[in-house]
N, C-alpha and C. Protein backbone atom coordinates (compact mmCIF):
# COMPACT_ATOMS: atom_id res chain seq x y z
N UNK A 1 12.96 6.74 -3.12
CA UNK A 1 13.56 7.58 -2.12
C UNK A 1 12.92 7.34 -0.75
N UNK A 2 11.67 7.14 -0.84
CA UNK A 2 10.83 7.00 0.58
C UNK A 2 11.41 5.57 0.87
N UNK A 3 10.98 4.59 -0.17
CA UNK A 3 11.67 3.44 0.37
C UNK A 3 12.88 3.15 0.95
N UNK A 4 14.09 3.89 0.37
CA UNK A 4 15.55 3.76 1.31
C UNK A 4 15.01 4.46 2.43
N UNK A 5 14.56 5.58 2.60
CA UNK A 5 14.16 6.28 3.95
C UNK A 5 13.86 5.13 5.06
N UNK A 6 12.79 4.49 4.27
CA UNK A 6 11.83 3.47 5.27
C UNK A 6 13.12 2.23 5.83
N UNK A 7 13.52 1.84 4.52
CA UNK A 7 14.43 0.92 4.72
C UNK A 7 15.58 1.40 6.07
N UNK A 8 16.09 2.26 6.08
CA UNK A 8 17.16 2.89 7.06
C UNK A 8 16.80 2.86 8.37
N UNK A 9 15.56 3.52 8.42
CA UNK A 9 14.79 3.40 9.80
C UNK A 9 14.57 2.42 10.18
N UNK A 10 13.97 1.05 9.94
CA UNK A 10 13.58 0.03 9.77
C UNK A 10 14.96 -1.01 10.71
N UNK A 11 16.29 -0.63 9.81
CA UNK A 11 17.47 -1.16 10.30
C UNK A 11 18.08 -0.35 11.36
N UNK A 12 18.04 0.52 11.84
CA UNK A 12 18.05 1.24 12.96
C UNK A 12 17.41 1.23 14.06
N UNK A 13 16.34 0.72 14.11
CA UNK A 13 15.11 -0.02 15.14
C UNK A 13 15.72 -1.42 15.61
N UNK A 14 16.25 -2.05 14.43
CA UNK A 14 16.51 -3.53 14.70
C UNK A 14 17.93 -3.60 15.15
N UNK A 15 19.20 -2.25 15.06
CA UNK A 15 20.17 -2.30 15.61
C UNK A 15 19.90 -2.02 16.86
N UNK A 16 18.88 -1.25 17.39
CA UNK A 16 18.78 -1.32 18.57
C UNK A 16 17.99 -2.43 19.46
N UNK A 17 17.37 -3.32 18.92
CA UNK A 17 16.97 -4.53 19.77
C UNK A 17 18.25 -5.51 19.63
N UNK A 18 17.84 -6.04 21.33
CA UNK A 18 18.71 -7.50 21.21
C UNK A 18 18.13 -8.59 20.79
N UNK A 19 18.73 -10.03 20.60
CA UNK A 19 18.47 -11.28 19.57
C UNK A 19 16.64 -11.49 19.50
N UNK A 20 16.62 -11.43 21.01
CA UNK A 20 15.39 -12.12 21.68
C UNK A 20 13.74 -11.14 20.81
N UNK A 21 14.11 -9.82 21.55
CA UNK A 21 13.13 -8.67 20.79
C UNK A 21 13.12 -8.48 19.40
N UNK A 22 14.67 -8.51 18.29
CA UNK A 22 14.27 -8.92 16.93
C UNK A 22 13.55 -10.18 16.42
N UNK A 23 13.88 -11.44 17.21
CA UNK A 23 13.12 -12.40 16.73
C UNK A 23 11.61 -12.26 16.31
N UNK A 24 11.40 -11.72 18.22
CA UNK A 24 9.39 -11.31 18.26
C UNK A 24 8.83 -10.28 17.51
N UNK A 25 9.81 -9.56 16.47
CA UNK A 25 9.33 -8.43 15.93
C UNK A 25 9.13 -9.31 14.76
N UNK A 26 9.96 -9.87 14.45
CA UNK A 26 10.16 -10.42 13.04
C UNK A 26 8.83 -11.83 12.53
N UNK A 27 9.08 -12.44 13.89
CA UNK A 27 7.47 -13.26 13.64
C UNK A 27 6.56 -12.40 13.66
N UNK A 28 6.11 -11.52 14.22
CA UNK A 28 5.20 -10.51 14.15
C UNK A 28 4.80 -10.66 12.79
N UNK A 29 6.01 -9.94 12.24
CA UNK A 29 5.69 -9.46 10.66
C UNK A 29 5.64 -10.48 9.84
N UNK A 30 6.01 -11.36 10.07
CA UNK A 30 5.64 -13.01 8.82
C UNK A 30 3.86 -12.75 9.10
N UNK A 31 3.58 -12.78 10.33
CA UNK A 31 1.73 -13.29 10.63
C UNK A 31 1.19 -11.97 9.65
N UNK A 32 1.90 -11.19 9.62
CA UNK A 32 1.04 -10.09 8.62
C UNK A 32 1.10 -10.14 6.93
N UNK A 33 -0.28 -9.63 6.62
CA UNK A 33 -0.47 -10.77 4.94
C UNK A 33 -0.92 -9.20 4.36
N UNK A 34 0.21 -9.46 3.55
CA UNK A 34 0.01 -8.13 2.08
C UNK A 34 -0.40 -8.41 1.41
N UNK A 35 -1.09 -7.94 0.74
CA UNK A 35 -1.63 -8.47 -1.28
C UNK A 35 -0.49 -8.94 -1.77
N UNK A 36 -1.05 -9.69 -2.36
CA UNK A 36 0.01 -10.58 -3.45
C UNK A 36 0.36 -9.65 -4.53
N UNK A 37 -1.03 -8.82 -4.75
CA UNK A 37 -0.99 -8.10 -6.23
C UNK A 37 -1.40 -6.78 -6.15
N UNK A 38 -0.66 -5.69 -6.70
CA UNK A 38 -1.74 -4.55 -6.67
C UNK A 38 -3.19 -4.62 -7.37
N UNK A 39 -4.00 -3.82 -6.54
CA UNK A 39 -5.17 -3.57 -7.43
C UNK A 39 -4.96 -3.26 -8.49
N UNK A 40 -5.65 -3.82 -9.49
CA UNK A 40 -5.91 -2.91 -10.43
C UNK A 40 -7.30 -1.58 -10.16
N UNK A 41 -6.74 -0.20 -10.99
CA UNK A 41 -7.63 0.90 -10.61
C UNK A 41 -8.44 0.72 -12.45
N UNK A 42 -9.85 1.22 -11.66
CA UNK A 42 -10.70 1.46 -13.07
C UNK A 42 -10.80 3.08 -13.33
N UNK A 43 -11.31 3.43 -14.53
CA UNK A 43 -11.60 5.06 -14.42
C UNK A 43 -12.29 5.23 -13.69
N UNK A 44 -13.29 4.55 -13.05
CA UNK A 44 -14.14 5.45 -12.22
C UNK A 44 -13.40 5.45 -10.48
N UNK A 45 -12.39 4.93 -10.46
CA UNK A 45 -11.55 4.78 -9.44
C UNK A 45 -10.66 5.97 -9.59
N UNK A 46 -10.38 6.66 -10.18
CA UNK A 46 -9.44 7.15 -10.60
C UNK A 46 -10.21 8.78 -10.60
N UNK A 47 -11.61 8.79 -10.69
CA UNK A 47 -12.13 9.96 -10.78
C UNK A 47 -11.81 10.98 -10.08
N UNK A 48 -11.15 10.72 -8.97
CA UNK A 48 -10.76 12.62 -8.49
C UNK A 48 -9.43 12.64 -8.83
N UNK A 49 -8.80 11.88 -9.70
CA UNK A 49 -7.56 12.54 -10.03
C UNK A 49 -7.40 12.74 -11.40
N UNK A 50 -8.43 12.84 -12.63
CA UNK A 50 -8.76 12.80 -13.82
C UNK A 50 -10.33 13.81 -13.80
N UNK A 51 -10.26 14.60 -14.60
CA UNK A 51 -11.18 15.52 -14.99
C UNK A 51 -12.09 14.78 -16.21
N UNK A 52 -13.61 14.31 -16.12
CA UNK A 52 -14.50 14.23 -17.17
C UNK A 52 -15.09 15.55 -17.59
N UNK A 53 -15.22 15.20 -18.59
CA UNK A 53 -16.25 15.63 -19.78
C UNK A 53 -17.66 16.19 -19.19
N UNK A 54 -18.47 16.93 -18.94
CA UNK A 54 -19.25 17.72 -18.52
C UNK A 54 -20.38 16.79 -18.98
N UNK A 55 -21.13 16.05 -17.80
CA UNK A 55 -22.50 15.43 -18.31
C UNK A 55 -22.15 13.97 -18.40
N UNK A 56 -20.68 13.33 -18.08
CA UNK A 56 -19.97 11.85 -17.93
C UNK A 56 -20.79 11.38 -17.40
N UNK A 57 -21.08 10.28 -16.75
CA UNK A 57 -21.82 9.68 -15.94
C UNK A 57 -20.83 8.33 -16.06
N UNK A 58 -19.96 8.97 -15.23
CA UNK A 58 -18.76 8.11 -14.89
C UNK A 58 -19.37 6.55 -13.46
N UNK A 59 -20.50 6.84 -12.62
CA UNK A 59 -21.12 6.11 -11.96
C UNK A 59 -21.98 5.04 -12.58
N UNK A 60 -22.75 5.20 -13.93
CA UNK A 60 -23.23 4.21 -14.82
C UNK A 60 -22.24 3.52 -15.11
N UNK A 61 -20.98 4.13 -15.36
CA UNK A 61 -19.95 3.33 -16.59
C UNK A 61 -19.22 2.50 -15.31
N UNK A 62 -19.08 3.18 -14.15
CA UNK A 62 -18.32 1.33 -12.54
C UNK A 62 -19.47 0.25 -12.70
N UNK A 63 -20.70 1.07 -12.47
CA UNK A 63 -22.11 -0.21 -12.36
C UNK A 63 -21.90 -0.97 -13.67
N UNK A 64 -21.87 -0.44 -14.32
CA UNK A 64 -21.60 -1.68 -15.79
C UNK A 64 -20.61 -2.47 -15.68
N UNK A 65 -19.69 -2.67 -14.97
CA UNK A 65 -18.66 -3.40 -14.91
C UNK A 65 -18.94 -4.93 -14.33
């Protein structure tokens, strides 16, 4: 849903530039470099959105990695 949102806006910006200003927007955005891949998340990445066990020592168990 956010994505069509984004998407809409996105094409509404670019209906309003002419040839010249979409071009320079558009190289713009090629020079910009996304991850190829999502992260992967570990549990201890994940710790404020998951509740441990009282006495975890969820910080030993990232260092072991």
């Amino acid at each position: 849903m956010v994505e069509t949102a984004l998407k809409k806006k996105a094409m509404d910006y670019f209906a309003m530039l002419d040839n010249e200003q979409a071009r320079m927007v558009i190289s713009y955005m090629e020079t910009i470099e996304f991850p190829a891949e999502k992260r992967q998340h570990s549990i201890a990445d994940l710790k404020g959105k998951i509740q441990f066990a009282d006495g975890y020592d969820y910080k030993a168990m990232r260092s072991s990695q």
